[in-house]
Structure formats: structure tokens, C-alpha cells
N, C-alpha and C. Protein backbone atom coordinates (compact mmCIF):
# COMPACT_ATOMS: atom_id res chain seq x y z
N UNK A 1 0.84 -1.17 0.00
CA UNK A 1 0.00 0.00 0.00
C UNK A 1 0.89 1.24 0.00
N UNK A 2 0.65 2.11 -0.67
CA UNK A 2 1.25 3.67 -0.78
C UNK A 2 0.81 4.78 -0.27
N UNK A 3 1.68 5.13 0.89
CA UNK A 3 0.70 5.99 2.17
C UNK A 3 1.20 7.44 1.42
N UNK A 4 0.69 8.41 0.75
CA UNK A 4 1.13 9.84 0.57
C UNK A 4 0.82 10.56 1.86
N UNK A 5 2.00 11.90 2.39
CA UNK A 5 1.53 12.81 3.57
C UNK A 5 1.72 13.93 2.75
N UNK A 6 0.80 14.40 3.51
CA UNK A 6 0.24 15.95 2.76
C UNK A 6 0.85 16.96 3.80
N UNK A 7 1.49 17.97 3.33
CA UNK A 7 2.01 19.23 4.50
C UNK A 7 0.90 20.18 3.59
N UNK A 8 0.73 20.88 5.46
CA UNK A 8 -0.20 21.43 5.79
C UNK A 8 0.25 23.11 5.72
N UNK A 9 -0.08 24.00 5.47
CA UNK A 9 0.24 25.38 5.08
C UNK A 9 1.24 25.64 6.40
N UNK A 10 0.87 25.41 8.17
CA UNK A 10 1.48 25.89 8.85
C UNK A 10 2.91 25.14 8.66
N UNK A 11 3.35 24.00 8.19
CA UNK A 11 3.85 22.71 8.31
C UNK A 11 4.71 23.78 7.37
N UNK A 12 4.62 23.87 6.10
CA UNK A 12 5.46 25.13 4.92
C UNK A 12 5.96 25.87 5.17
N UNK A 13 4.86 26.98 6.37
CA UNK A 13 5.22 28.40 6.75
C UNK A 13 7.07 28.23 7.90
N UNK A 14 6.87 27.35 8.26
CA UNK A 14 8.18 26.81 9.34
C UNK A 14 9.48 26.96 8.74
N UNK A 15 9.34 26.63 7.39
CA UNK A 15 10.98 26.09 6.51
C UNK A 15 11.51 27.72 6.41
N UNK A 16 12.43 27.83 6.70
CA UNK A 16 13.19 28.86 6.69
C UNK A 16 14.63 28.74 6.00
N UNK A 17 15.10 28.67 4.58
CA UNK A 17 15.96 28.55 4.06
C UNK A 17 17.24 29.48 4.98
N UNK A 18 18.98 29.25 5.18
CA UNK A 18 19.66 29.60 5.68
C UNK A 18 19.92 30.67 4.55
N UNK A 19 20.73 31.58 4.80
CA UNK A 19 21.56 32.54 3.78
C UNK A 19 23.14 31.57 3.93
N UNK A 20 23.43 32.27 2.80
CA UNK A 20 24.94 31.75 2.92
C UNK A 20 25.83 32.10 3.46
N UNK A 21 25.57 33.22 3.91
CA UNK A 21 26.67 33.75 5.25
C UNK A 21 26.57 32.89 6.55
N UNK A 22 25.45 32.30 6.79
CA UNK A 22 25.05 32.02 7.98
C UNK A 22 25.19 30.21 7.97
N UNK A 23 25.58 30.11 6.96
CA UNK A 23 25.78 28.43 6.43
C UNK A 23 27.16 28.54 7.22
N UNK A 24 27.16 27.30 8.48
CA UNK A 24 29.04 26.58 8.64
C UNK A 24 29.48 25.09 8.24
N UNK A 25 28.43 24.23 7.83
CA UNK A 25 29.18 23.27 7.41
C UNK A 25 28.39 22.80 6.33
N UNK A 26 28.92 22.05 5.76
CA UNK A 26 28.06 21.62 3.63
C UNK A 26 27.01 21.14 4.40
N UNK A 27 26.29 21.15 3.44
CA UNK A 27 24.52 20.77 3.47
C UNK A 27 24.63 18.77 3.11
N UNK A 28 25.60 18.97 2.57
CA UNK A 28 25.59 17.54 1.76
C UNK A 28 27.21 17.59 1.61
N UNK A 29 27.59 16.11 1.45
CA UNK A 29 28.82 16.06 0.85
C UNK A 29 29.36 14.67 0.97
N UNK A 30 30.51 14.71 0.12
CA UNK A 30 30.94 12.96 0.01
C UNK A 30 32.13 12.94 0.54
N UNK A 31 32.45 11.22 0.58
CA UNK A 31 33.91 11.25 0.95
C UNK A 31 34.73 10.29 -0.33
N UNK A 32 35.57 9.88 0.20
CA UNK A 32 36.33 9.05 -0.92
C UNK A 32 37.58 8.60 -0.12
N UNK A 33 37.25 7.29 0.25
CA UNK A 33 38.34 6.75 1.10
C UNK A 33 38.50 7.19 2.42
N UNK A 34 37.38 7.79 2.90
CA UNK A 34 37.91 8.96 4.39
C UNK A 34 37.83 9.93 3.60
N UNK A 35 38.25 10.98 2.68
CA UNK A 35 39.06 12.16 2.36
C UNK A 35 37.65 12.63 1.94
N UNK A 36 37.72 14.61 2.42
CA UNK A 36 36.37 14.95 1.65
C UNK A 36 36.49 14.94 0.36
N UNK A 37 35.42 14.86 -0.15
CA UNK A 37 35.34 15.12 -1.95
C UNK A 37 34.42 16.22 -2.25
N UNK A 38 34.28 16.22 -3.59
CA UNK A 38 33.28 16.86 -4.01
C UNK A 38 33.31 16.38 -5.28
N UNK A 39 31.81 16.99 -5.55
CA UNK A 39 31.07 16.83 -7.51
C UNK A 39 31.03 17.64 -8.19
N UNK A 40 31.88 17.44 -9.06
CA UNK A 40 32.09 18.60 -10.50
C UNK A 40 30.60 18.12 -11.20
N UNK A 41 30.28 18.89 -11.94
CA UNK A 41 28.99 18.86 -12.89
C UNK A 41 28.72 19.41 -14.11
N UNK A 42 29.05 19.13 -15.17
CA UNK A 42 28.68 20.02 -16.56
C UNK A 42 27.48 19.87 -17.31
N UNK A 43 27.47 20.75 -17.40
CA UNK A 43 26.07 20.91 -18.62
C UNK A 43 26.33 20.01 -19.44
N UNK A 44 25.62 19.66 -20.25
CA UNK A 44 25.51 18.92 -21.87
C UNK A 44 26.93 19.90 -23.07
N UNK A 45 26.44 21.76 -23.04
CA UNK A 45 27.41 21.96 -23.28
C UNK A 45 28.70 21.89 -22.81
N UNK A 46 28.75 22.38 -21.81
CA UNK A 46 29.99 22.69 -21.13
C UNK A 46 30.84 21.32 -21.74
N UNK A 47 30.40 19.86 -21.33
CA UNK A 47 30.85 18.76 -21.42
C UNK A 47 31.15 18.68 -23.02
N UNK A 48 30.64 18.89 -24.17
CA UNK A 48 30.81 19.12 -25.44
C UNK A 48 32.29 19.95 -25.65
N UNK A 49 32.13 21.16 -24.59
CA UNK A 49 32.95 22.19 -25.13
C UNK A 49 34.88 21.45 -24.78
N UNK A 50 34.93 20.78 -23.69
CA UNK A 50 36.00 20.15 -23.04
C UNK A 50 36.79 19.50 -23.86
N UNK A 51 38.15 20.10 -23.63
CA UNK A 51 39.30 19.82 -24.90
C UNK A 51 39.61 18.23 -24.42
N UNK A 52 39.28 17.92 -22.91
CA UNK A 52 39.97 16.42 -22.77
C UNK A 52 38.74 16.19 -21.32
N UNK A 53 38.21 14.97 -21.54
CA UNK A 53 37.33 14.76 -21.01
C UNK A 53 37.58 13.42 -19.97
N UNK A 54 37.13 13.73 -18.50
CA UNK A 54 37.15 12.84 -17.64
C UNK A 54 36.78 11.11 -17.90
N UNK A 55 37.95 10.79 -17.79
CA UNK A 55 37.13 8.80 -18.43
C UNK A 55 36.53 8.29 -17.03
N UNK A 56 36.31 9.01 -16.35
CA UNK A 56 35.24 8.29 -14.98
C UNK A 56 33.75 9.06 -14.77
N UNK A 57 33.87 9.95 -15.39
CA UNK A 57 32.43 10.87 -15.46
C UNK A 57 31.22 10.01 -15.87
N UNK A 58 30.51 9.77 -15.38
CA UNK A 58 28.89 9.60 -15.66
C UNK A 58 28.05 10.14 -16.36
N UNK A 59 27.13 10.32 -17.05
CA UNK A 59 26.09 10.80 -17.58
C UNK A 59 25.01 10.54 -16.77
N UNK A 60 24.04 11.69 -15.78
CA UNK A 60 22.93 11.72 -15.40
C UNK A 60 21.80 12.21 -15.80
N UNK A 61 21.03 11.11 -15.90
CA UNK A 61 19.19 11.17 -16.74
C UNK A 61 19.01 12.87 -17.22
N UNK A 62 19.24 13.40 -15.95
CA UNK A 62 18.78 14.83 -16.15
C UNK A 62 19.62 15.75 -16.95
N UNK A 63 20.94 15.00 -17.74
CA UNK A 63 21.56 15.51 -18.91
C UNK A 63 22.40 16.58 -18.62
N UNK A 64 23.00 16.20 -16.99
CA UNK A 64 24.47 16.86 -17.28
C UNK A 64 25.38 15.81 -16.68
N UNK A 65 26.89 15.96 -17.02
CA UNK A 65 27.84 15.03 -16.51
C UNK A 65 28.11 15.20 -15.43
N UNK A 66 28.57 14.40 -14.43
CA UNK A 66 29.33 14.30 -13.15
C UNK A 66 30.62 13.23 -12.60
N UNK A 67 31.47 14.22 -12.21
CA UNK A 67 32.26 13.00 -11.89
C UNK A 67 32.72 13.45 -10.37
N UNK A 68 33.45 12.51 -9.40
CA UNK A 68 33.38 12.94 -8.30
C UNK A 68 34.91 13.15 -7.93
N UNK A 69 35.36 13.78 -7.12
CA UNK A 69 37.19 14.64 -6.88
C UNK A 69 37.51 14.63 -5.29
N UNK A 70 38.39 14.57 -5.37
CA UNK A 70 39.00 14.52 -3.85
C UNK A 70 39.19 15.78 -3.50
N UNK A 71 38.33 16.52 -2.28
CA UNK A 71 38.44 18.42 -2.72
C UNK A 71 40.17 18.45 -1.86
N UNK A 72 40.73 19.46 -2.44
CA UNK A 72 42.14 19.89 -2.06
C UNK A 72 42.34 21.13 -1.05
């Protein structure tokens, strides 16, 4: 059976997006071996435009590339 929950207007009114000044640690993020990483992402163009292209990058449904980096 497939239970849907419905939010309720006061349930909405609550969410209060942060500013980015006021952001201290990533919202999200990966690791890689222990080590932080992060996700590069190109457009369809961008990825076209690239004189030498990542051989571990993915193609995601939503039609831009990603590949993932050990941040430095």
C-alpha cells in the first residue's frame, strides 16, 4: 500500500531557508576513502565544449555530466 503525507500550510510556513553567510558546514557532501570530496557537474554543453574529457564521469538522466574529486 502507498501511504502519501500531505504538509499542511502551517507545516510550509516553518521552513526557513539559511543565507549563505550564515551556512558553517556543507549541506551535503561525500567522501572518498575517508578524504572529503566533491562533484564537478557540466552541462551537456559545457561537457561538449571540453578539450579532454574525464574517463570516470557519468552521464545523469537529467543531462548533465558528473564525476566525483578529492576536494584539495
Amino acid at each position: 500500500m502507498i501511504y502519501t503525507r500531505r504538509m499542511s500550510g502551517a507545516a510550509m510556513s516553518s521552513f526557513r531557508p539559511q543565507r549563505p553567510e550564515e551556512r558553517r558546514e556543507p549541506t551535503c557532501g561525500w567522501r572518498i576513502n575517508g578524504h572529503p570530496a566533491r562533484l564537478l557537474i557540466w552541462s551537456r554543453e559545457e561537457w561538449e565544449e571540453l578539450e579532454v574529457r574525464p574517463i570516470d564521469a557519468q552521464y545523469h538522466p537529467f543531462g548533465v555530466w558528473c564525476a566525483l574529486r578529492v576536494a584539495e
